[in-house]
C-alpha atoms as a PDB file:
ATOM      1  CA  UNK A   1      78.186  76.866 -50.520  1.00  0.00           C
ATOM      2  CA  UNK A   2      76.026  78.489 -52.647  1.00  0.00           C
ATOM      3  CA  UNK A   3      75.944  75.968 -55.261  1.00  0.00           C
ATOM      4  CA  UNK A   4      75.145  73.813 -52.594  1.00  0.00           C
ATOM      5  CA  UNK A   5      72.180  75.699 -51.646  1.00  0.00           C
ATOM      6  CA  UNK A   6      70.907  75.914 -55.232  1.00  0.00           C
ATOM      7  CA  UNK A   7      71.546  72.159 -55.408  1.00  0.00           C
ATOM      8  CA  UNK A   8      68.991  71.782 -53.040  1.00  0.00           C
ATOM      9  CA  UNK A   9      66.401  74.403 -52.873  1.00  0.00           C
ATOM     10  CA  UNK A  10      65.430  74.222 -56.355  1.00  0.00           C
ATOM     11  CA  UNK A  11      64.966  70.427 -56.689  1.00  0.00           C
ATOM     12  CA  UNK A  12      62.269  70.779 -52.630  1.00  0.00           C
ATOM     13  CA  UNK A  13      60.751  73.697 -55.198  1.00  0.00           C
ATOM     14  CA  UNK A  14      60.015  71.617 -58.004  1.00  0.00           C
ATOM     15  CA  UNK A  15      58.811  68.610 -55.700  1.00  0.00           C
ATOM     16  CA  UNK A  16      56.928  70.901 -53.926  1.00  0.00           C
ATOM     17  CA  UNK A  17      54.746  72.318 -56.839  1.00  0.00           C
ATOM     18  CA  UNK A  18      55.092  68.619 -58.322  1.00  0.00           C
ATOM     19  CA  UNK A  19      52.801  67.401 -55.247  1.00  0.00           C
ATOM     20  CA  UNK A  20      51.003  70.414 -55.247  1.00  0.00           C
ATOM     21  CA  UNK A  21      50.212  69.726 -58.846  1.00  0.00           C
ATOM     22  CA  UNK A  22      48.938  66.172 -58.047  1.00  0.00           C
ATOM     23  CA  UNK A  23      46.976  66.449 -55.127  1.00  0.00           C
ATOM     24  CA  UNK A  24      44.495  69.224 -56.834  1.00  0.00           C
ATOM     25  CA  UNK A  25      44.271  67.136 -60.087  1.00  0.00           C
ATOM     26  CA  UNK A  26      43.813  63.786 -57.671  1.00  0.00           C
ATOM     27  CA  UNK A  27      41.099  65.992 -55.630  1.00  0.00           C
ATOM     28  CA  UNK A  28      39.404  66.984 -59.192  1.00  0.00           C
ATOM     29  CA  UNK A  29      35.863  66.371 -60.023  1.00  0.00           C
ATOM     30  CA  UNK A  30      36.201  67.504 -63.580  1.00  0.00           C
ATOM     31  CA  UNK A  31      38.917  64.840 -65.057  1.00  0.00           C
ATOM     32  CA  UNK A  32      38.478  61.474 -65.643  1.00  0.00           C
ATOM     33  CA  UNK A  33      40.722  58.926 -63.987  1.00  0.00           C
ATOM     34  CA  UNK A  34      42.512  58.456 -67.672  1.00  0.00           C
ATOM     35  CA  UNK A  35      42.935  62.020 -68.150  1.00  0.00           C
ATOM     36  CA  UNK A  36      44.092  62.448 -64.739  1.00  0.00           C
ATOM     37  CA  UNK A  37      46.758  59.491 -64.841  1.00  0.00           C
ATOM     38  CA  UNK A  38      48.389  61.396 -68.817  1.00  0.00           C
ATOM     39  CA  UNK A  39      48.531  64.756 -66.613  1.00  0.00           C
ATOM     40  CA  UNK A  40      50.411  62.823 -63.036  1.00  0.00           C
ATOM     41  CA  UNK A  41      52.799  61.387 -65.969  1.00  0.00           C
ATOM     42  CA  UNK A  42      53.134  65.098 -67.391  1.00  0.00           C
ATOM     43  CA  UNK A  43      53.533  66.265 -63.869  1.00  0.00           C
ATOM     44  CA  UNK A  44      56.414  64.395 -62.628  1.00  0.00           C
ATOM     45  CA  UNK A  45      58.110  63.901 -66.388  1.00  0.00           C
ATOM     46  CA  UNK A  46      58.505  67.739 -67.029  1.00  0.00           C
ATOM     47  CA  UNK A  47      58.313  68.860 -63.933  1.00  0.00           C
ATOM     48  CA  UNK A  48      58.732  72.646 -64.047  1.00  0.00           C
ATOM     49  CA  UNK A  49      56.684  72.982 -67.124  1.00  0.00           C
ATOM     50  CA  UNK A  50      54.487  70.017 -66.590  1.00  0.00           C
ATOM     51  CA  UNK A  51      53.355  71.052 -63.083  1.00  0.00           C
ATOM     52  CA  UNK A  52      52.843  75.035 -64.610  1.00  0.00           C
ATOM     53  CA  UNK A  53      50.328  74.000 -67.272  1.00  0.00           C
ATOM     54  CA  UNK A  54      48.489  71.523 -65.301  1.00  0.00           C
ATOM     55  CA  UNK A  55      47.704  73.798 -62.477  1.00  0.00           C
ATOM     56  CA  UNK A  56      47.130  76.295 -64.846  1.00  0.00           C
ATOM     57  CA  UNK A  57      44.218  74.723 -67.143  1.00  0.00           C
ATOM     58  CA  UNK A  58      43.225  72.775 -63.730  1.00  0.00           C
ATOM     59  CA  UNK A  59      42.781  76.227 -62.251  1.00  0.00           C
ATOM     60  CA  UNK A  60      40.596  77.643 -65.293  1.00  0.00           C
ATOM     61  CA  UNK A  61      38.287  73.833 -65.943  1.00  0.00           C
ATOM     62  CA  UNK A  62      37.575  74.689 -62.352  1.00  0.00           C
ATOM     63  CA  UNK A  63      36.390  78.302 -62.669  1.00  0.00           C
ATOM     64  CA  UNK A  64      34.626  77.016 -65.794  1.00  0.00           C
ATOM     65  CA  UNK A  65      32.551  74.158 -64.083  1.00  0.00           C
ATOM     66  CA  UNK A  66      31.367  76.419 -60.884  1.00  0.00           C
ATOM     67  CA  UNK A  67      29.810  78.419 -63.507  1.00  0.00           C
ATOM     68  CA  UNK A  68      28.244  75.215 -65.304  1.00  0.00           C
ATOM     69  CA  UNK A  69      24.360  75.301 -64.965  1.00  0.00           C
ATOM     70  CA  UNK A  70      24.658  71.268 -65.444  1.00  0.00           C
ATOM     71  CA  UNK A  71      26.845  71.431 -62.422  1.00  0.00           C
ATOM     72  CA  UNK A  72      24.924  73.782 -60.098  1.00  0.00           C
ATOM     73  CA  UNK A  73      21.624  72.748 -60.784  1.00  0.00           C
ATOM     74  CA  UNK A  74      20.164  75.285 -63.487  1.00  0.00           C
ATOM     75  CA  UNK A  75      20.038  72.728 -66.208  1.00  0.00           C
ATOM     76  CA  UNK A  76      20.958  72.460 -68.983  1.00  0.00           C
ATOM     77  CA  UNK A  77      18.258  74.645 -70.762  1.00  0.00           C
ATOM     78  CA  UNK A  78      18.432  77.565 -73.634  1.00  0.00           C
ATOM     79  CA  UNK A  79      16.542  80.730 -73.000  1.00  0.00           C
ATOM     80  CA  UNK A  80      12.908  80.260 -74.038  1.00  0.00           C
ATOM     81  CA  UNK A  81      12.790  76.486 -73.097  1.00  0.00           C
ATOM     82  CA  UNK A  82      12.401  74.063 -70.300  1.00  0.00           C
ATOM     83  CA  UNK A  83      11.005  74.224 -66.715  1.00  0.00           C
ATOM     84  CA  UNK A  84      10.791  77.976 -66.204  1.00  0.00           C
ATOM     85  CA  UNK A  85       9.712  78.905 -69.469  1.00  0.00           C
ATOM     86  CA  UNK A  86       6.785  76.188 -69.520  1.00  0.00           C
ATOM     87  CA  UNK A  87       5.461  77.687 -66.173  1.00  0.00           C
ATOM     88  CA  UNK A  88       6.002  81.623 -67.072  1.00  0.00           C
ATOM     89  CA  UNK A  89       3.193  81.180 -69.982  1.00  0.00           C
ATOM     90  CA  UNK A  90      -0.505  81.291 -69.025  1.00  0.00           C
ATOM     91  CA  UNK A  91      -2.660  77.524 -70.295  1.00  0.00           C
ATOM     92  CA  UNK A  92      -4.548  79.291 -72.404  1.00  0.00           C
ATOM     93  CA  UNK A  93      -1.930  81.716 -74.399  1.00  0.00           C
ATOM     94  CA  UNK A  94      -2.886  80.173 -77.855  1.00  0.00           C
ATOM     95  CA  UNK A  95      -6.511  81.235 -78.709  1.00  0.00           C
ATOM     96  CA  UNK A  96      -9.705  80.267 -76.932  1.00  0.00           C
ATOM     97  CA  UNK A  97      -8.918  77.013 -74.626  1.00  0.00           C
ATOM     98  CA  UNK A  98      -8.621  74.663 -78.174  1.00  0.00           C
ATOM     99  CA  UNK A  99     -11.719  75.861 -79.706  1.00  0.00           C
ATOM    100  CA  UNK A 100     -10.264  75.774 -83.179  1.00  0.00           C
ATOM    101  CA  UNK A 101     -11.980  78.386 -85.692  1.00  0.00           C
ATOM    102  CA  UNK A 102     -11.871  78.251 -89.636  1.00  0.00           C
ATOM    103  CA  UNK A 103     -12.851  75.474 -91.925  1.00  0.00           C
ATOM    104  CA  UNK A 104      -9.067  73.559 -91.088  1.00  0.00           C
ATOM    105  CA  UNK A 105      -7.822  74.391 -94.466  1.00  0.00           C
ATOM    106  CA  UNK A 106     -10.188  71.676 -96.415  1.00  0.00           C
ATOM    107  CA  UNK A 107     -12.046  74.274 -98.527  1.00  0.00           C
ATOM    108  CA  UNK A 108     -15.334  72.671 -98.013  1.00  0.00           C
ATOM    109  CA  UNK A 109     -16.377  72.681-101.464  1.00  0.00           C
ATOM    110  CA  UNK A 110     -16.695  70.005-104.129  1.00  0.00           C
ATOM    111  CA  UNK A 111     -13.705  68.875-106.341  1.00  0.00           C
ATOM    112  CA  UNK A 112     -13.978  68.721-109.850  1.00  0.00           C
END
């Protein structure tokens, strides 16, 4: 009886976390359809183990991406540069509005 039980439970288990498995990494925005198709093979292959790992680094490339600036919008941009740094400074931050002042580094005098 009880090896009947066993017989059965733990097969629905792993089928269970198999489709589990394959309906988040179907549903994924993240994979392409080639990576996706290796980790359905790895899925149903090795079940236990196969469905484990891909839930697991599905579960962290999605905690990863909602904190992607690319993803929500930010850009892709260093500190310093791009959109938000180009409007923080004032136009004329670099002297006197492009009056240049000096003799431009020619020396002005004659050559020998």
């Amino acid at each position: 009886m009880i090896n009947a039980t066993i017989s059965f439970v733990l097969p629905s288990a792993f089928a269970i976390l198999n489709i589990i498995a394959s309906a988040c990494l179907i549903r994924s925005r993240v994979y392409s359809s080639t990576q996706k198709a290796l980790q359905l093979i790895l899925v149903w292959v090795i079940p236990l183990i196969g469905a484990t790992v891909v839930l697991s680094v599905w579960a962290h490339d999605r905690k990863t991406s909602s904190r992607d600036p690319v993803h929500t919008g930010e850009g892709p941009w260093l500190p310093g540069i791009g959109p938000m740094s180009d409007s923080s400074h004032p136009t004329n931050s670099f002297g006197n509005g492009g009056a240049h002042s000096g003799d431009g580094g020619g020396g002005g005098g004659q050559v020998d």
